[in-house]
Protein backbone atom coordinates (compact mmCIF):
# COMPACT_ATOMS: atom_id res chain seq x y z
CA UNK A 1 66.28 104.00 84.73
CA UNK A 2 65.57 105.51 88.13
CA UNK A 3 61.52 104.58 89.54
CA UNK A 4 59.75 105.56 91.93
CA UNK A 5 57.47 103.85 94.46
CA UNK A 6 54.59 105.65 95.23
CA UNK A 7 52.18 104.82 97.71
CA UNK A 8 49.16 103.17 96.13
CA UNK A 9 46.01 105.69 96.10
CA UNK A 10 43.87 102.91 95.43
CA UNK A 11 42.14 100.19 98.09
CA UNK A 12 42.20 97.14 96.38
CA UNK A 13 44.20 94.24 96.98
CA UNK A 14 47.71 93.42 95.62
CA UNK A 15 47.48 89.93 93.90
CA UNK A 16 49.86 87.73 94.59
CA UNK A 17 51.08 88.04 90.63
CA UNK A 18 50.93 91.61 90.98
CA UNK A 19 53.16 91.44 93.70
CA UNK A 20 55.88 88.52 91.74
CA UNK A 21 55.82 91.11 88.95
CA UNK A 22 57.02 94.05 90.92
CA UNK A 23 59.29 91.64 92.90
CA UNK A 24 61.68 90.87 89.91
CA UNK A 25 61.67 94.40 88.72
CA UNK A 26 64.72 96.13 90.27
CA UNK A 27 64.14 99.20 91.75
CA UNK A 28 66.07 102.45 92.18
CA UNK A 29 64.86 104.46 94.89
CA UNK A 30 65.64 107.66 95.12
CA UNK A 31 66.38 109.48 98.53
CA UNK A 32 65.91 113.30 98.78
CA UNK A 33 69.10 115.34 98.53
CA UNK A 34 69.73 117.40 101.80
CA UNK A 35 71.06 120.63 101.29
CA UNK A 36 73.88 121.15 103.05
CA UNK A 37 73.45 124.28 105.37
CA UNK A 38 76.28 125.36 107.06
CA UNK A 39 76.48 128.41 109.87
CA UNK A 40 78.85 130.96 110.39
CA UNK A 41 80.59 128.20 113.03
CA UNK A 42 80.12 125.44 111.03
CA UNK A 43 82.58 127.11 108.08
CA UNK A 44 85.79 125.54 107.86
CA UNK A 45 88.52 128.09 109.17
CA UNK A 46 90.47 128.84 106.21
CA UNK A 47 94.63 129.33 107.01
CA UNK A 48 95.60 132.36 106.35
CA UNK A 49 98.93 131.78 107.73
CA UNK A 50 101.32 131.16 105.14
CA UNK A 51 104.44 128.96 106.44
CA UNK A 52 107.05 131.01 106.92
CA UNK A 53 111.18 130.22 106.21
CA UNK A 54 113.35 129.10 108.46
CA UNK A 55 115.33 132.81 107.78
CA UNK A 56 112.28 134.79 108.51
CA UNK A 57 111.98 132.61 111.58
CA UNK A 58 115.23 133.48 113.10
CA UNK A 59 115.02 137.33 111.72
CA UNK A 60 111.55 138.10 113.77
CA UNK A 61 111.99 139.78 117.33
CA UNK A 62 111.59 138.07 120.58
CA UNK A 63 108.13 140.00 120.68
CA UNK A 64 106.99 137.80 118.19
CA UNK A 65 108.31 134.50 120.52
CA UNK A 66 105.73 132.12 119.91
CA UNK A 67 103.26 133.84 117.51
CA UNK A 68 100.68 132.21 115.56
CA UNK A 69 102.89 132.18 112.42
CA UNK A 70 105.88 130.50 114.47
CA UNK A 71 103.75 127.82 115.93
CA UNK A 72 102.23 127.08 112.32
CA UNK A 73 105.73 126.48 111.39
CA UNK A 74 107.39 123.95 113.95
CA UNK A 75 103.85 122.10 113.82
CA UNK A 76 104.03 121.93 110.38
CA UNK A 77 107.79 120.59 111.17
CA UNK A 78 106.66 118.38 113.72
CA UNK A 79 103.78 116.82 111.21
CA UNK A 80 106.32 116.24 108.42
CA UNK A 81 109.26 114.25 111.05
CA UNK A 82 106.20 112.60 112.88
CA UNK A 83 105.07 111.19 108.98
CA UNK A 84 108.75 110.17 108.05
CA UNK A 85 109.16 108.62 111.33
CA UNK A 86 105.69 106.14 110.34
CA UNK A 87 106.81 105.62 106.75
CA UNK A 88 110.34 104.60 107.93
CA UNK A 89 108.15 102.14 110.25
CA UNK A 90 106.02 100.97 107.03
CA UNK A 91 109.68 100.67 105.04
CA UNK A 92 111.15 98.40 108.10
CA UNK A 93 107.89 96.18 108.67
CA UNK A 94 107.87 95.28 104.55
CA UNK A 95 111.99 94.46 105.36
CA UNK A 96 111.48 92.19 107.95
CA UNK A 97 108.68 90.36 106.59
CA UNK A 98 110.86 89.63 103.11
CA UNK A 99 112.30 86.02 103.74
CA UNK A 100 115.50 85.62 102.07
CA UNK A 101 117.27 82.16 102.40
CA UNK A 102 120.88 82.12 102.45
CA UNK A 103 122.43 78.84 103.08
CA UNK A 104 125.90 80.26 104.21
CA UNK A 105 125.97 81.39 107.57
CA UNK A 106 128.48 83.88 107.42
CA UNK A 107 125.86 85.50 104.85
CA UNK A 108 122.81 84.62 107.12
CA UNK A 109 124.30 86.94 110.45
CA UNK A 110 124.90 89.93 107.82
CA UNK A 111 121.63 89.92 107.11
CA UNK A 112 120.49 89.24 110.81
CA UNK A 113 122.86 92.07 111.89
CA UNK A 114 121.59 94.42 109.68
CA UNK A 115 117.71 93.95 110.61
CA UNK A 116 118.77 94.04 114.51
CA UNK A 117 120.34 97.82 113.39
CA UNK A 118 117.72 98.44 111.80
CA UNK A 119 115.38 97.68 114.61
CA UNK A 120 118.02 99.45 117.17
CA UNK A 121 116.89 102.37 114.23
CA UNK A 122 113.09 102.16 114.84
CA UNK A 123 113.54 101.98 118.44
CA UNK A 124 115.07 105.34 118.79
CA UNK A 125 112.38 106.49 116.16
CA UNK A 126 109.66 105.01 118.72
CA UNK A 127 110.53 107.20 121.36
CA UNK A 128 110.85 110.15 118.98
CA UNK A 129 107.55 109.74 117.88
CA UNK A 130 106.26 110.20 121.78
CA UNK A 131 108.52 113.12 121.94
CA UNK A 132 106.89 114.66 118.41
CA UNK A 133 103.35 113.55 119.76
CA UNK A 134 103.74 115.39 123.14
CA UNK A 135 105.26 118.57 121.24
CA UNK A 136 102.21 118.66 119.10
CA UNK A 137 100.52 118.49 122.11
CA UNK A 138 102.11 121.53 123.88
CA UNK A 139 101.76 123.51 120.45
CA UNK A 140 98.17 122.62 120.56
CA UNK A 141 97.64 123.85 124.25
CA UNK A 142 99.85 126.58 124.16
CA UNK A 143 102.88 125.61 126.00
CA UNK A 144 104.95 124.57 123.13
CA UNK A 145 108.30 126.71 123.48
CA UNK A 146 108.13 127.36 127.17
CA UNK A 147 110.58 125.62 129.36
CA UNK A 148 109.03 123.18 131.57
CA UNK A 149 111.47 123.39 134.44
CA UNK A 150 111.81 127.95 134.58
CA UNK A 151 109.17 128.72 132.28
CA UNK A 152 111.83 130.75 130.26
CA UNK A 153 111.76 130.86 126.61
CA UNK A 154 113.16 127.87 124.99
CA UNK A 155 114.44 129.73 121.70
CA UNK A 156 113.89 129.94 118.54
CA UNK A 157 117.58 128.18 117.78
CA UNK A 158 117.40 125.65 119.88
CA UNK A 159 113.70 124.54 118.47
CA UNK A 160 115.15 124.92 114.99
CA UNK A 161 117.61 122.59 115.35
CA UNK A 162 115.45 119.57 118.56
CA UNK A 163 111.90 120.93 117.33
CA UNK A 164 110.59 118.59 120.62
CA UNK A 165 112.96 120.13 123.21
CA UNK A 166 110.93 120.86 126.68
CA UNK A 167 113.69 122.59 128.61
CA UNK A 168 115.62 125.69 127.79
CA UNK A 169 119.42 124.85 127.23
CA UNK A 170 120.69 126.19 130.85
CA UNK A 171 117.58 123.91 132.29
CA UNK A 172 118.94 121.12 129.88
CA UNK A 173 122.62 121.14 130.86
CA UNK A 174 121.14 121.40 134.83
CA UNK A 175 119.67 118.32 133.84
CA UNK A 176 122.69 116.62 132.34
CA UNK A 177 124.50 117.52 134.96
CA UNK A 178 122.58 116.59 137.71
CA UNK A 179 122.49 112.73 135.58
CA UNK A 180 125.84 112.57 135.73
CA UNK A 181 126.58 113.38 138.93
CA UNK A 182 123.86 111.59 140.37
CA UNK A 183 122.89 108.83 137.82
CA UNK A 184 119.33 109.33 137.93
């Protein structure tokens, strides 16, 4: 039972009963439905990029390095590891929080042993996560697959198998290398 309230077209005075009466009547008011008009920019950009394989990936030529299909693909690839990663954090956080009392000891450190691996676990996932985030980052402004270092082409390989690798593999074992002799 939807009313209205209209404006009242006449000038006389709204007793005080008249006024208790309309009070304890509840009233639905209905707003005016806006019609949604959206512009040519406004339209949601549909994706007409269909994911492609992992075997059409590595099949494509290196003039296709970094095309809009390929970058659909390892953000897509990023997305998916960078949502494990946070449900594995959910899993972990419900874990800890279960109290189970165990009045042997020997009992007690197995269980503390296996939530400090399992922490060890998330930690690595942590940094992972930055290292996901900042890929999705360089996909979105249009370095993603460009070494850092030369500027050379990372490869398709070596993003199919460390999808958040910065450095090309000669610029990577440079790197290493460098550490070790080093330590830095």
């Amino acid at each position: 039972m939807a009313t209205t309230i209209k404006k009242p077209t006449s000038k006389k005075p709204i007793t005080k009963k008249a006024t208790q009466a309309i009070a304890t009547k509840p009233v639905e008011v209905k707003k005016p439905v806006k019609e949604k008009v959206m512009t040519e920019k406004a339209k949601p950009i549909q994706k007409s990029l269909e994911l492609i394989t992992e075997a059409a990936l590595v099949k494509m030529s290196d003039k296709d390095y970094m095309s809009p299909a390929q970058l659909e693909f390892f953000k897509d690839r990023l997305q998916k590891l960078r949502d494990d990663i946070l449900k594995n954090a959910d899993a972990t956080t419900e874990n800890l929080r279960e109290n189970i009392l165990v009045p042997d000891p020997a009992d007690r450190a197995t269980i503390e042993e296996e939530h400090a691996l399992e922490l060890r676990t998330r930690d690595r996932e942590r940094k992972l996560l930055k290292k996901v985030e900042q890929a999705l980052g360089r996909i979105e402004s249009g370095e993603y697959g460009w070494c850092e270092e030369t500027g050379e082409a990372i490869g398709v390989s070596r993003l199919l198998a460390r999808p958040t690798a910065n450095l090309s593999l000669e610029a990577q074992e440079r790197r290493e290398l460098r550490q070790k002799l080093f330590g830095d």
